[in-house]
C-alpha atoms as a PDB file:
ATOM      1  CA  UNK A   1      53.412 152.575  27.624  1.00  0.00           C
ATOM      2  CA  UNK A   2      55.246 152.146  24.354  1.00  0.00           C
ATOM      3  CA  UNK A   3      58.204 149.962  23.672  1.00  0.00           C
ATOM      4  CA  UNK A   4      60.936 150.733  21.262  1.00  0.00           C
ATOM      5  CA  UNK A   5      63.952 148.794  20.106  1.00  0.00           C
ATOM      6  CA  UNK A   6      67.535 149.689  18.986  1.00  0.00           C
ATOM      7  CA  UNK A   7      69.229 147.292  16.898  1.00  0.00           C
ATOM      8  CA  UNK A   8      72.616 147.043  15.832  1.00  0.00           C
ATOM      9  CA  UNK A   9      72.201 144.042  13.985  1.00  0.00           C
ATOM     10  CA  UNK A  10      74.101 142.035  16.499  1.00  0.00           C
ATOM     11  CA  UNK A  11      72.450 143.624  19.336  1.00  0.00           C
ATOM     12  CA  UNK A  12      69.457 144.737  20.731  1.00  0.00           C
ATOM     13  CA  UNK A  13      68.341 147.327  23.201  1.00  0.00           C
ATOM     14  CA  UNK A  14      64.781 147.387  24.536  1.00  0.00           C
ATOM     15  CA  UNK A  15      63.392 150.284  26.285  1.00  0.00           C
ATOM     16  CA  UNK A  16      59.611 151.681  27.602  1.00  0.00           C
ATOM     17  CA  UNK A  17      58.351 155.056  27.751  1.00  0.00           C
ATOM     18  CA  UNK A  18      55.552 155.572  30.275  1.00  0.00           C
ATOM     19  CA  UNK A  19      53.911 158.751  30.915  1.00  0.00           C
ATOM     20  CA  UNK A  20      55.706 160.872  33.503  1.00  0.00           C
ATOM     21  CA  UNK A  21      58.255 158.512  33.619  1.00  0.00           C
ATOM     22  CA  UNK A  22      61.742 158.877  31.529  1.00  0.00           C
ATOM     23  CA  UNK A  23      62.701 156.037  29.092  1.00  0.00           C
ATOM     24  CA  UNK A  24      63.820 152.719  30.566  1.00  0.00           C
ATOM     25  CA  UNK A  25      66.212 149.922  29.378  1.00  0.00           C
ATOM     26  CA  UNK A  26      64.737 147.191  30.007  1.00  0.00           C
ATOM     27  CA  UNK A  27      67.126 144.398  31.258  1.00  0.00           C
ATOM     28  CA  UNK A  28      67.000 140.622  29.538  1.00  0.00           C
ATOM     29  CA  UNK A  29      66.821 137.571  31.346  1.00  0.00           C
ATOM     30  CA  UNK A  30      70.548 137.523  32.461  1.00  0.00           C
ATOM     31  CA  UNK A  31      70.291 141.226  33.483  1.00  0.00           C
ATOM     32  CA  UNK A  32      72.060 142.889  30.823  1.00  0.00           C
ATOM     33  CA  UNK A  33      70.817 145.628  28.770  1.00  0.00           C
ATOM     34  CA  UNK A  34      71.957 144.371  25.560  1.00  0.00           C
ATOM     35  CA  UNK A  35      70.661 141.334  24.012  1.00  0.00           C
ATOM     36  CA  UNK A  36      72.193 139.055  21.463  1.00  0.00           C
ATOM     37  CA  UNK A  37      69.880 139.352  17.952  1.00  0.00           C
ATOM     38  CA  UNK A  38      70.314 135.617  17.679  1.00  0.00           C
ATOM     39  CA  UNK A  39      67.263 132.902  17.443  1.00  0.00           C
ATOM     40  CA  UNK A  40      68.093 129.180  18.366  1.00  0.00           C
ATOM     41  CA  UNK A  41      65.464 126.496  17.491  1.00  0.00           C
ATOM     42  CA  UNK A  42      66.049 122.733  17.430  1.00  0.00           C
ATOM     43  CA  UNK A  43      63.223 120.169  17.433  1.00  0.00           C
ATOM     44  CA  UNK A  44      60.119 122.135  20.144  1.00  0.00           C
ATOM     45  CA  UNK A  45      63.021 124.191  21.953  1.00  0.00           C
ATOM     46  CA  UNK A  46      62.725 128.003  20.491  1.00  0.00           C
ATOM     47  CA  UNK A  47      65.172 130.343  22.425  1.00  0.00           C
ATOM     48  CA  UNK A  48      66.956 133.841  22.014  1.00  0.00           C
ATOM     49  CA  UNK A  49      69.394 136.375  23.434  1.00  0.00           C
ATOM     50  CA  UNK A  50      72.431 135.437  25.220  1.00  0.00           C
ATOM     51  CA  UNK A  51      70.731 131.410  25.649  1.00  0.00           C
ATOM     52  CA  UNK A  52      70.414 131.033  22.113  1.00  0.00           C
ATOM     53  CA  UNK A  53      74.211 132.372  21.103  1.00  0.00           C
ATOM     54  CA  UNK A  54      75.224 130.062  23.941  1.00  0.00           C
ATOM     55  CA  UNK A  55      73.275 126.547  22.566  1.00  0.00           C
ATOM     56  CA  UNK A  56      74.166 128.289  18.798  1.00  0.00           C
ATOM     57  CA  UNK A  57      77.992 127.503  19.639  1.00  0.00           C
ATOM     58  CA  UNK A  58      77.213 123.843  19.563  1.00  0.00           C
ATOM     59  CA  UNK A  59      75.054 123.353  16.844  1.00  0.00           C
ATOM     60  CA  UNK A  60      75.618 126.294  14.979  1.00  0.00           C
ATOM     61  CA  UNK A  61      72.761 125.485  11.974  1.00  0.00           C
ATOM     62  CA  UNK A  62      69.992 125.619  14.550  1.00  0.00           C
ATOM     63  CA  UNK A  63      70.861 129.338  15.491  1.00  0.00           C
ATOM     64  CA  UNK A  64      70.309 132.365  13.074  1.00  0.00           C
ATOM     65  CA  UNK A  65      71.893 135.621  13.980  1.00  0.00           C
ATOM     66  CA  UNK A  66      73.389 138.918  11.670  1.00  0.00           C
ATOM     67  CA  UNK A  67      70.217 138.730  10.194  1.00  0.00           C
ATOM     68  CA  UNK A  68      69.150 142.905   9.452  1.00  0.00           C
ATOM     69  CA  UNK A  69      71.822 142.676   6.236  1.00  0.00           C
ATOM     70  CA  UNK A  70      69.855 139.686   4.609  1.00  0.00           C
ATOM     71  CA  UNK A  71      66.335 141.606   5.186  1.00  0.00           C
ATOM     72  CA  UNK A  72      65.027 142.360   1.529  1.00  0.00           C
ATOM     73  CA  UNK A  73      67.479 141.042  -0.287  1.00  0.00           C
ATOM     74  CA  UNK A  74      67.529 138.431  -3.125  1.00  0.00           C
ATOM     75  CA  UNK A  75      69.646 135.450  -2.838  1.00  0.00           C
ATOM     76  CA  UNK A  76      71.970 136.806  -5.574  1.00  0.00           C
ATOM     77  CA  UNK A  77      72.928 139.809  -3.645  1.00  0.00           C
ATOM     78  CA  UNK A  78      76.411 139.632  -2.818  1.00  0.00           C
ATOM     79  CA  UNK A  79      75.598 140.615   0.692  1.00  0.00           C
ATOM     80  CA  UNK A  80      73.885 137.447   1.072  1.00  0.00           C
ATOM     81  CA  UNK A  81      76.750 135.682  -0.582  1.00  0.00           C
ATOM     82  CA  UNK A  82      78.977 137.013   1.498  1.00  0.00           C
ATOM     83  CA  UNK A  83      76.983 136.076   4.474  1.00  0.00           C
ATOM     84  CA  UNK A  84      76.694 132.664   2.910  1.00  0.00           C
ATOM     85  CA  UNK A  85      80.703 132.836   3.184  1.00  0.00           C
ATOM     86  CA  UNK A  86      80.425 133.698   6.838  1.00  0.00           C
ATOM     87  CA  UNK A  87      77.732 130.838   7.552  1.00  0.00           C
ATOM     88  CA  UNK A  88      78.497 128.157   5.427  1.00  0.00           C
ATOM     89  CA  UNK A  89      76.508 125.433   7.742  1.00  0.00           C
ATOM     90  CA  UNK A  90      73.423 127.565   6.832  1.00  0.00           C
ATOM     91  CA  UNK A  91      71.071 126.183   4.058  1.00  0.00           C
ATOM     92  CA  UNK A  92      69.985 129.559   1.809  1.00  0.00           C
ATOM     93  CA  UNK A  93      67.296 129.189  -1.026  1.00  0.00           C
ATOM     94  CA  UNK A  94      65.402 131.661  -2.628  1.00  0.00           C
ATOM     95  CA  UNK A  95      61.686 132.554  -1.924  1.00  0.00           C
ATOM     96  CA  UNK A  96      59.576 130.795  -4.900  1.00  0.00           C
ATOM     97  CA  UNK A  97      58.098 134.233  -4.918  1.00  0.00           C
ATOM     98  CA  UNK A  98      60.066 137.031  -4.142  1.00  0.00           C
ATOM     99  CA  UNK A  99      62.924 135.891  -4.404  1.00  0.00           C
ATOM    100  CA  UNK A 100      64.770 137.000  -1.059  1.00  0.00           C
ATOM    101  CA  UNK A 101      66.207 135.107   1.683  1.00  0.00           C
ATOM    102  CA  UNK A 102      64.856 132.054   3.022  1.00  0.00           C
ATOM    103  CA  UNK A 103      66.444 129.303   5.650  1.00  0.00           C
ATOM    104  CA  UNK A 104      65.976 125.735   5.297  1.00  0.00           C
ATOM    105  CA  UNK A 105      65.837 124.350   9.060  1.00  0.00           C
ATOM    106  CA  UNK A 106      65.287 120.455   8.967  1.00  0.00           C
ATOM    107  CA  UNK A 107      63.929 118.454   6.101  1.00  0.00           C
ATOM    108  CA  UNK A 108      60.144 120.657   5.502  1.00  0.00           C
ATOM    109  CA  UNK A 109      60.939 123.267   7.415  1.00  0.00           C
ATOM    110  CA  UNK A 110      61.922 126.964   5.762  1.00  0.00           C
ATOM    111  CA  UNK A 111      61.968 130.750   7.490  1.00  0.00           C
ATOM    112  CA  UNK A 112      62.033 134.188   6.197  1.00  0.00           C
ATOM    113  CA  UNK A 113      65.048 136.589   7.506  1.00  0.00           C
ATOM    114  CA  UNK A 114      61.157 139.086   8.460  1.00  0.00           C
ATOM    115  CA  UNK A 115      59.656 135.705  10.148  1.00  0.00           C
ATOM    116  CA  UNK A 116      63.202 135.176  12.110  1.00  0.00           C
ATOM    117  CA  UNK A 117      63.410 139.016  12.956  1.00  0.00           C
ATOM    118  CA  UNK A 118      59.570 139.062  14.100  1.00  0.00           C
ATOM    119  CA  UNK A 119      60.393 136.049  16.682  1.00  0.00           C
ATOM    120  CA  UNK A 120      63.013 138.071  18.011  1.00  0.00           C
ATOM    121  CA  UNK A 121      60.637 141.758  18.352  1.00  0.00           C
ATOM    122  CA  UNK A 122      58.163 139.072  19.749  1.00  0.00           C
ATOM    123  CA  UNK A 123      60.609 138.181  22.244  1.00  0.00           C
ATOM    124  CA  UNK A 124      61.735 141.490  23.023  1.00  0.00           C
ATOM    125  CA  UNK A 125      58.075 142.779  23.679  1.00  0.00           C
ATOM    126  CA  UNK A 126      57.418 139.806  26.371  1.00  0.00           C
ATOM    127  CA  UNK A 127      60.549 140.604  27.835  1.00  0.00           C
ATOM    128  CA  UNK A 128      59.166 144.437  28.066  1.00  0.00           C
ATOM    129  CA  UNK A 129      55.795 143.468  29.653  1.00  0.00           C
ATOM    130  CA  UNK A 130      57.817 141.187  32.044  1.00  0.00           C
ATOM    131  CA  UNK A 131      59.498 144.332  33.108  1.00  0.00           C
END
């Protein structure tokens, strides 16, 4: 079987092609076949999808979403400074190396926009073996 995903940036779609079978959407934990492309962590609690835009709305700073416009870019971009507009509660710095996006999350703490986005393909591929 392979999985593929769609992704809109807000949303995701997750489907599975099988042999002799057509493609199938796979449905998300609350049965819907699109999924928020948003990540909530605070302290050991890591969740995503509709759970994580949900939690996000009261503690906005623990929840990263809109994240496929930051991917690659440097912190000067004005895409990220408009995004920095958008999310003001969200603590941008630059990579020491690269350059690009990075999130401060707690004190020590920092994530890439590819590290966020590769929690959320993790998620969708457990969600596609579930199915």
């Amino acid at each position: 079987a392979v999985v593929s995903t769609q992704s809109t940036g807000e949303f995701m779609k997750i489907g599975i092609v099988k042999p002799g079978v057509p493609i199938d959407i796979v449905l998300n934990t609350e049965t819907k076949r699109k999924t928020p492309m948003v990540v909530y962590m605070k302290d050991d609690e890591r969740l995503f999808g509709d759970a994580a835009l949900t939690r996000g709305m009261k503690s906005p700073k623990n929840a990263y979403s809109n994240l496929l416009d930051l991917l690659g870019k440097s912190v000067d971009n004005p895409v990220v400074q408009e995004y920095k507009t958008r999310f003001p509660y969200h603590e941008i710095e630059a990579h020491p190396v690269t350059g690009t996006v990075v999130f401060r999350h707690g004190e020590n703490t920092f994530y890439s926009v590819e590290e966020l986005l590769a929690m959320q393909v993790e998620n969708a591929v457990q969600l596609a073996v579930a199915h």
